[in-house]
PDB file of N, CA and C in Angstrom:
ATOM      1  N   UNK A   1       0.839  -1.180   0.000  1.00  0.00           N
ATOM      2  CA  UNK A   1       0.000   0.000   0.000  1.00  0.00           C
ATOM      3  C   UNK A   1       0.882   1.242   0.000  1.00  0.00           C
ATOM      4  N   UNK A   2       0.583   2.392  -0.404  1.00  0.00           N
ATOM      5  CA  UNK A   2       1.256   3.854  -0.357  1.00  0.00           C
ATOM      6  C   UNK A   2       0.531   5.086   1.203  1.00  0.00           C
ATOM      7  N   UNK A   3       1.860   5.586   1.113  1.00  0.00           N
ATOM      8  CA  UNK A   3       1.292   6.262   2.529  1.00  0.00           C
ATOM      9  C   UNK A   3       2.437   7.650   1.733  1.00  0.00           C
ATOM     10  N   UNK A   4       2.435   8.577   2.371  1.00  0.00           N
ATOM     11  CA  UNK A   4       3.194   9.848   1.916  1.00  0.00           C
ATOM     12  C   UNK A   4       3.914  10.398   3.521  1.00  0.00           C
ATOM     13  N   UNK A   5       5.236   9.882   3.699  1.00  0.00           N
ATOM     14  CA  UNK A   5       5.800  10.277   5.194  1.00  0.00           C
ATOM     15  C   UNK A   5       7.095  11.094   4.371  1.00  0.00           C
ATOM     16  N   UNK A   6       6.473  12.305   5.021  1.00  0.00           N
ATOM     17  CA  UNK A   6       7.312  13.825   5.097  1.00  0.00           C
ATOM     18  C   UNK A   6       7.210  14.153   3.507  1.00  0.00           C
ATOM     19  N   UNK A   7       6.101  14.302   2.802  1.00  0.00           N
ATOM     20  CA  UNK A   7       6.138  14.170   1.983  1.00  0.00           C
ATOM     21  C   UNK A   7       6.567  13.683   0.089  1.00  0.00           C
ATOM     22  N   UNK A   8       6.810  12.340   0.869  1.00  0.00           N
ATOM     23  CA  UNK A   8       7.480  11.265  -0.077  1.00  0.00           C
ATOM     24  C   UNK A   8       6.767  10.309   0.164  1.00  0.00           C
ATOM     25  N   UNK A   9       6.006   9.889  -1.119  1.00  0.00           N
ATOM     26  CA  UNK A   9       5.051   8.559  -1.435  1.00  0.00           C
ATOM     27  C   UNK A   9       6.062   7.652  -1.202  1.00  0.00           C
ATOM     28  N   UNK A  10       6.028   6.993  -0.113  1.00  0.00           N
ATOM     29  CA  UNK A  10       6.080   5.267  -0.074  1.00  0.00           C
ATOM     30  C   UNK A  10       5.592   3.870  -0.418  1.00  0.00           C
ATOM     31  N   UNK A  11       6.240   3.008  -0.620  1.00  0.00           N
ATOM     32  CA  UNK A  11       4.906   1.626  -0.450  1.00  0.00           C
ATOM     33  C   UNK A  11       5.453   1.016   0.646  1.00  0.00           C
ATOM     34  N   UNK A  12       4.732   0.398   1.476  1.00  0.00           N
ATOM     35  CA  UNK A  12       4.582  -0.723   2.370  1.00  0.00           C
ATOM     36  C   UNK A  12       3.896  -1.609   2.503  1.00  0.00           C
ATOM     37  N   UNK A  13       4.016  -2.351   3.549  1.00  0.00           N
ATOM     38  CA  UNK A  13       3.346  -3.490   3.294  1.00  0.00           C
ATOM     39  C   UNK A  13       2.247  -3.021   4.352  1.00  0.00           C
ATOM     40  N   UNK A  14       0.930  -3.560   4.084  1.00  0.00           N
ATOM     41  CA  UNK A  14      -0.491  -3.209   5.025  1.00  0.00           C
ATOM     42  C   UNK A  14      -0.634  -3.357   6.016  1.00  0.00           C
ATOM     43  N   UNK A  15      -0.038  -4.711   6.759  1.00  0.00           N
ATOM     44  CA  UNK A  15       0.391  -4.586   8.254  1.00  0.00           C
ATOM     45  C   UNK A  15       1.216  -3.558   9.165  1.00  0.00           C
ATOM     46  N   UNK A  16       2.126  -2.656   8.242  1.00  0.00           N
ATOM     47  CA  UNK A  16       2.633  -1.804   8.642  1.00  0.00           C
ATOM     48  C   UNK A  16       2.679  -1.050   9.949  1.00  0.00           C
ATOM     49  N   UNK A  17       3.437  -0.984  11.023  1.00  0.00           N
ATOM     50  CA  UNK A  17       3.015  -0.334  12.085  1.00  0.00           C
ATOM     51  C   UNK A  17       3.781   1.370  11.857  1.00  0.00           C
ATOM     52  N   UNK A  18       3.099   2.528  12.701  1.00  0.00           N
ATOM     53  CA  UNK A  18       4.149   3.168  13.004  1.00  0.00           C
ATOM     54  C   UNK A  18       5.999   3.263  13.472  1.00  0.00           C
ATOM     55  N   UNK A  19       6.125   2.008  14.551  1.00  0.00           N
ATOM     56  CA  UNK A  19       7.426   1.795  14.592  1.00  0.00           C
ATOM     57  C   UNK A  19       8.128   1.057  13.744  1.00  0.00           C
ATOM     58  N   UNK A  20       7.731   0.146  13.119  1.00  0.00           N
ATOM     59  CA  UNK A  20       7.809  -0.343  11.649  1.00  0.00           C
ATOM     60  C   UNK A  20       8.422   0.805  10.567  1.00  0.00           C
ATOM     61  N   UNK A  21       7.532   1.253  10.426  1.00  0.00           N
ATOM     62  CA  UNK A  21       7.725   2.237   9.578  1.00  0.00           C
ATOM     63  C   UNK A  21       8.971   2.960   9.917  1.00  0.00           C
ATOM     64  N   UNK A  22       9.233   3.486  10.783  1.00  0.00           N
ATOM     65  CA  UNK A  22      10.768   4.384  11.321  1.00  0.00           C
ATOM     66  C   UNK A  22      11.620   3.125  11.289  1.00  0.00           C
ATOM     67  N   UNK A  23      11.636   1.851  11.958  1.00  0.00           N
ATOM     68  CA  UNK A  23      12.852   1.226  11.602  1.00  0.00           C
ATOM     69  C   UNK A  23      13.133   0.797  10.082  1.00  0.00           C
ATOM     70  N   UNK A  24      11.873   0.657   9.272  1.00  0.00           N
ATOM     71  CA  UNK A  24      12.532   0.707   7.947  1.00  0.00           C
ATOM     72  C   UNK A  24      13.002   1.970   7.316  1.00  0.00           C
ATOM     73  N   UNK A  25      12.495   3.070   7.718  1.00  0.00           N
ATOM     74  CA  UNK A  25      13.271   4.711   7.373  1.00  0.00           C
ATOM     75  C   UNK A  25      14.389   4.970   7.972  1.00  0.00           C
ATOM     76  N   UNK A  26      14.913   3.883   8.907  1.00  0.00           N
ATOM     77  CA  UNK A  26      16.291   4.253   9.463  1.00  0.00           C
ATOM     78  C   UNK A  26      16.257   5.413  10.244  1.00  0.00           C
ATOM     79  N   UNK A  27      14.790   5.616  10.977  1.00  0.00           N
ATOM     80  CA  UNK A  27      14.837   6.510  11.884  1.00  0.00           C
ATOM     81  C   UNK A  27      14.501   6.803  13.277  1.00  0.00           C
ATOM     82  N   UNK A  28      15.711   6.810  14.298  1.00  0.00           N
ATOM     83  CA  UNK A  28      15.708   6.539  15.004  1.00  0.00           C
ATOM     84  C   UNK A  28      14.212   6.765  15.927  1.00  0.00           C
ATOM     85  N   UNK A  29      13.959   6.394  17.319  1.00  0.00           N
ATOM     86  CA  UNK A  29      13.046   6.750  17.737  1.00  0.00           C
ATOM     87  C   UNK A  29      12.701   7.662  18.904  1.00  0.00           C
ATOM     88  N   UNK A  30      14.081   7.957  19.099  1.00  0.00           N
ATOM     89  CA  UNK A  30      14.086   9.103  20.642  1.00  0.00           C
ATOM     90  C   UNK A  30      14.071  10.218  19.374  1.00  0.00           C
ATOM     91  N   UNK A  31      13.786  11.151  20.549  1.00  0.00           N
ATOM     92  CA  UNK A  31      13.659  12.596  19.951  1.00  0.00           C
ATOM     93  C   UNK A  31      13.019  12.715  19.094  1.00  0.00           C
ATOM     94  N   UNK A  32      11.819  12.211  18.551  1.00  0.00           N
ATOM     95  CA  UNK A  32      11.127  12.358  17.918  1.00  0.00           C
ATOM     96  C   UNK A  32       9.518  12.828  17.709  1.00  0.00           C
ATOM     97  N   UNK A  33       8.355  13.164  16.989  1.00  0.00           N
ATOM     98  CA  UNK A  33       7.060  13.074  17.099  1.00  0.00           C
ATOM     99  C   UNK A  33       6.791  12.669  15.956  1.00  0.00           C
ATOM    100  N   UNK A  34       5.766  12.038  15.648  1.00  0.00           N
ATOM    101  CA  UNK A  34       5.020  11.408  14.177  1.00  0.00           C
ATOM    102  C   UNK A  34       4.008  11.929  14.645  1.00  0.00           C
ATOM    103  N   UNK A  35       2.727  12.151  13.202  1.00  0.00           N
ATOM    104  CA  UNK A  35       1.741  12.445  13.626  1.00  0.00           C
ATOM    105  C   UNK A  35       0.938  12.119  12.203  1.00  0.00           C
ATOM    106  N   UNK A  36      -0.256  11.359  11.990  1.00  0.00           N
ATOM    107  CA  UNK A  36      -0.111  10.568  11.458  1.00  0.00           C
ATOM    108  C   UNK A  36      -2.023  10.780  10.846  1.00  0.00           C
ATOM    109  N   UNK A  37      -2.173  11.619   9.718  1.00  0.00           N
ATOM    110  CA  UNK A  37      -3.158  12.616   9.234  1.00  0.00           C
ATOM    111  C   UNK A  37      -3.773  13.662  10.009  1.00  0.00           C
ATOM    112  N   UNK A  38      -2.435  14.212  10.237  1.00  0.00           N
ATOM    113  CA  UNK A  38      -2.211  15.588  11.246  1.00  0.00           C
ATOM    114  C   UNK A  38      -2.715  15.203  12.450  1.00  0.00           C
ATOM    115  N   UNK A  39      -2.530  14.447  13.265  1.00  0.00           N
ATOM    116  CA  UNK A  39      -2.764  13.687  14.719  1.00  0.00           C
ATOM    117  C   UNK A  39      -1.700  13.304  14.859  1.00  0.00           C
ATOM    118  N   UNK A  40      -0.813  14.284  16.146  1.00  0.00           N
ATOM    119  CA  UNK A  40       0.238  13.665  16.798  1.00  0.00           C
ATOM    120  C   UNK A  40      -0.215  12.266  17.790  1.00  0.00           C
ATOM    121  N   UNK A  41       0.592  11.477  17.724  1.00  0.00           N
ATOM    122  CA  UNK A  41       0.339   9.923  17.967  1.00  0.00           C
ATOM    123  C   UNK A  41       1.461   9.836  19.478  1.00  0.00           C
ATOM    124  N   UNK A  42       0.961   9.768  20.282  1.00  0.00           N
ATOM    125  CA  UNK A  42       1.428   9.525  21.526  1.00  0.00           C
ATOM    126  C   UNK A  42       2.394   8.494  21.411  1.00  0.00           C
ATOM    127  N   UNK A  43       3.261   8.223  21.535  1.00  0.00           N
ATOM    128  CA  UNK A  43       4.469   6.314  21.745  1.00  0.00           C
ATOM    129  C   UNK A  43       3.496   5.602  21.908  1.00  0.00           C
ATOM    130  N   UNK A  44       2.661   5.593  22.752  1.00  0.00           N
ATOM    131  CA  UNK A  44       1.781   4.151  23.091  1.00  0.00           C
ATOM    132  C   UNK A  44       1.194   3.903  22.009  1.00  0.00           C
ATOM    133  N   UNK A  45       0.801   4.567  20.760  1.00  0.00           N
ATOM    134  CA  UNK A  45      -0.234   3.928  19.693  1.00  0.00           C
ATOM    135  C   UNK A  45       0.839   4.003  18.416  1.00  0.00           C
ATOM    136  N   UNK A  46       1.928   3.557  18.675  1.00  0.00           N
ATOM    137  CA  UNK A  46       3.061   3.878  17.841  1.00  0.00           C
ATOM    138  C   UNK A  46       3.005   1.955  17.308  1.00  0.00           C
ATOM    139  N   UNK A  47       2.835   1.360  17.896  1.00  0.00           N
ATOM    140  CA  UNK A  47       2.114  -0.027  17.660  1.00  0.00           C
ATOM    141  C   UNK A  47       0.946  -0.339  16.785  1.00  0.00           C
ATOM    142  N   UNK A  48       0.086   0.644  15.980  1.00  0.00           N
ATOM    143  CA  UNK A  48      -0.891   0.360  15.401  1.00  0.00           C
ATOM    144  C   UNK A  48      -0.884   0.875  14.336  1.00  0.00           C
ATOM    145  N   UNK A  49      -1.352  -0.167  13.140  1.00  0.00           N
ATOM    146  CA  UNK A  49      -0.985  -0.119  11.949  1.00  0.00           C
ATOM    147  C   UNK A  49      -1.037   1.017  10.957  1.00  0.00           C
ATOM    148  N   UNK A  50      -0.486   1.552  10.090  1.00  0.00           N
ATOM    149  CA  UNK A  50      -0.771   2.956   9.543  1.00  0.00           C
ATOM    150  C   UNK A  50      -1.717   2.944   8.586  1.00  0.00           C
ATOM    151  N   UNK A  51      -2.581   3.426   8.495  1.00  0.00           N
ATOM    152  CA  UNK A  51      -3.830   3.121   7.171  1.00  0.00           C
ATOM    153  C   UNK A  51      -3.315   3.494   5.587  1.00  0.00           C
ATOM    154  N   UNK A  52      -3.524   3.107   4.507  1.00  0.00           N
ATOM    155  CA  UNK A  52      -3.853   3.171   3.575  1.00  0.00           C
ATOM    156  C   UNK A  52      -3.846   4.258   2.889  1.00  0.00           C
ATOM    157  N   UNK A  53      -2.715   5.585   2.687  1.00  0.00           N
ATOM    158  CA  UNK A  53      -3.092   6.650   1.894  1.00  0.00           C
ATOM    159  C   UNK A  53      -2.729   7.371   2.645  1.00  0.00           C
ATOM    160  N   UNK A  54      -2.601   7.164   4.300  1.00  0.00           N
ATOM    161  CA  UNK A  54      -2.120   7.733   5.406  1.00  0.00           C
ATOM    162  C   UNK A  54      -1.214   9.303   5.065  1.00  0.00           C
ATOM    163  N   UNK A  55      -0.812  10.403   5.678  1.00  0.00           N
ATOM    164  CA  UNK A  55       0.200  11.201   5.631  1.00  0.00           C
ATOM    165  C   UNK A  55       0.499  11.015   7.131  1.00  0.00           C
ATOM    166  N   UNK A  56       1.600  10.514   6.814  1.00  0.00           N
ATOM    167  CA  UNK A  56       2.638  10.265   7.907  1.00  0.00           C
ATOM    168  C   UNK A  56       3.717  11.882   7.793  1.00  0.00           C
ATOM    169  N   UNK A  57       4.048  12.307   9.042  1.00  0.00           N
ATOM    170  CA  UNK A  57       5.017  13.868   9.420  1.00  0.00           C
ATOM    171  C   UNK A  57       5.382  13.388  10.308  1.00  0.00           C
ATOM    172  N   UNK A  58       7.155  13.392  10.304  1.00  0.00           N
ATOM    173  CA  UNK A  58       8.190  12.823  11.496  1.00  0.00           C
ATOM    174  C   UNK A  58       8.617  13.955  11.654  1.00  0.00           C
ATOM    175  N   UNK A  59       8.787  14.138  12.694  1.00  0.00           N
ATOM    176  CA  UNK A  59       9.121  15.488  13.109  1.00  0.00           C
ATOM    177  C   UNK A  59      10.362  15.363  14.338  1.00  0.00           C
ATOM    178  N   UNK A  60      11.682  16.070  13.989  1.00  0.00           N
ATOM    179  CA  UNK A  60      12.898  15.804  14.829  1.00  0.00           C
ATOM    180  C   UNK A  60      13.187  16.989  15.756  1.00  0.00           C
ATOM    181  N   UNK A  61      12.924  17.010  17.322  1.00  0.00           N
ATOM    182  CA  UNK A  61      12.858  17.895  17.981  1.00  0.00           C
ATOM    183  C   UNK A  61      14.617  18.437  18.227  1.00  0.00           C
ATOM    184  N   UNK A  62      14.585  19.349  18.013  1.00  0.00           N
ATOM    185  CA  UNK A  62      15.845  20.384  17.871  1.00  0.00           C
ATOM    186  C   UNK A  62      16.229  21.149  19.003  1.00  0.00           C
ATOM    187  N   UNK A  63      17.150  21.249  19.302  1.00  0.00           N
ATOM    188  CA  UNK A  63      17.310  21.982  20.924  1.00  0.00           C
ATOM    189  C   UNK A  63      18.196  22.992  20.645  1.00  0.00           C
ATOM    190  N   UNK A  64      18.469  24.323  21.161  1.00  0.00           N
ATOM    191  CA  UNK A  64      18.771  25.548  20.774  1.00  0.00           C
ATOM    192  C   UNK A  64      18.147  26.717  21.302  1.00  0.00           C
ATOM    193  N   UNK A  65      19.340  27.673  21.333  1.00  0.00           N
ATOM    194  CA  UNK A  65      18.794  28.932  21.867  1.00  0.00           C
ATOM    195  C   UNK A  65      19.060  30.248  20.995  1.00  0.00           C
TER     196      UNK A  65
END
């Protein structure tokens, strides 16, 4: 199936989870937020599968003054 994370069409496979998804993007999982058709997704539901057409936004928190 296709999903669009950070705006780049992907395919995956339909079982797909959120953490799934970052370990196949090679991206790590601290410091991070996903949010997943503009719904930031708490860690705990980072386990449930990404739908179908989905827009997935990883977002890398930056520290600075």
């Amino acid at each position: 199936m296709r999903v669009m994370v950070n705006d780049e069409e992907r395919e995956v496979d339909a079982d797909t989870t959120v953490s799934r998804l970052l370990e196949t993007l090679g991206i790590p999982e601290r410091g991070i937020a996903v949010a997943v058709n503009w719904t930031v997704l708490p860690r705990s539901q980072w386990n449930s599968t990404v739908p179908e057409g989905a827009r997935v936004e990883v977002v890398t928190a930056v520290q600075g003054g």
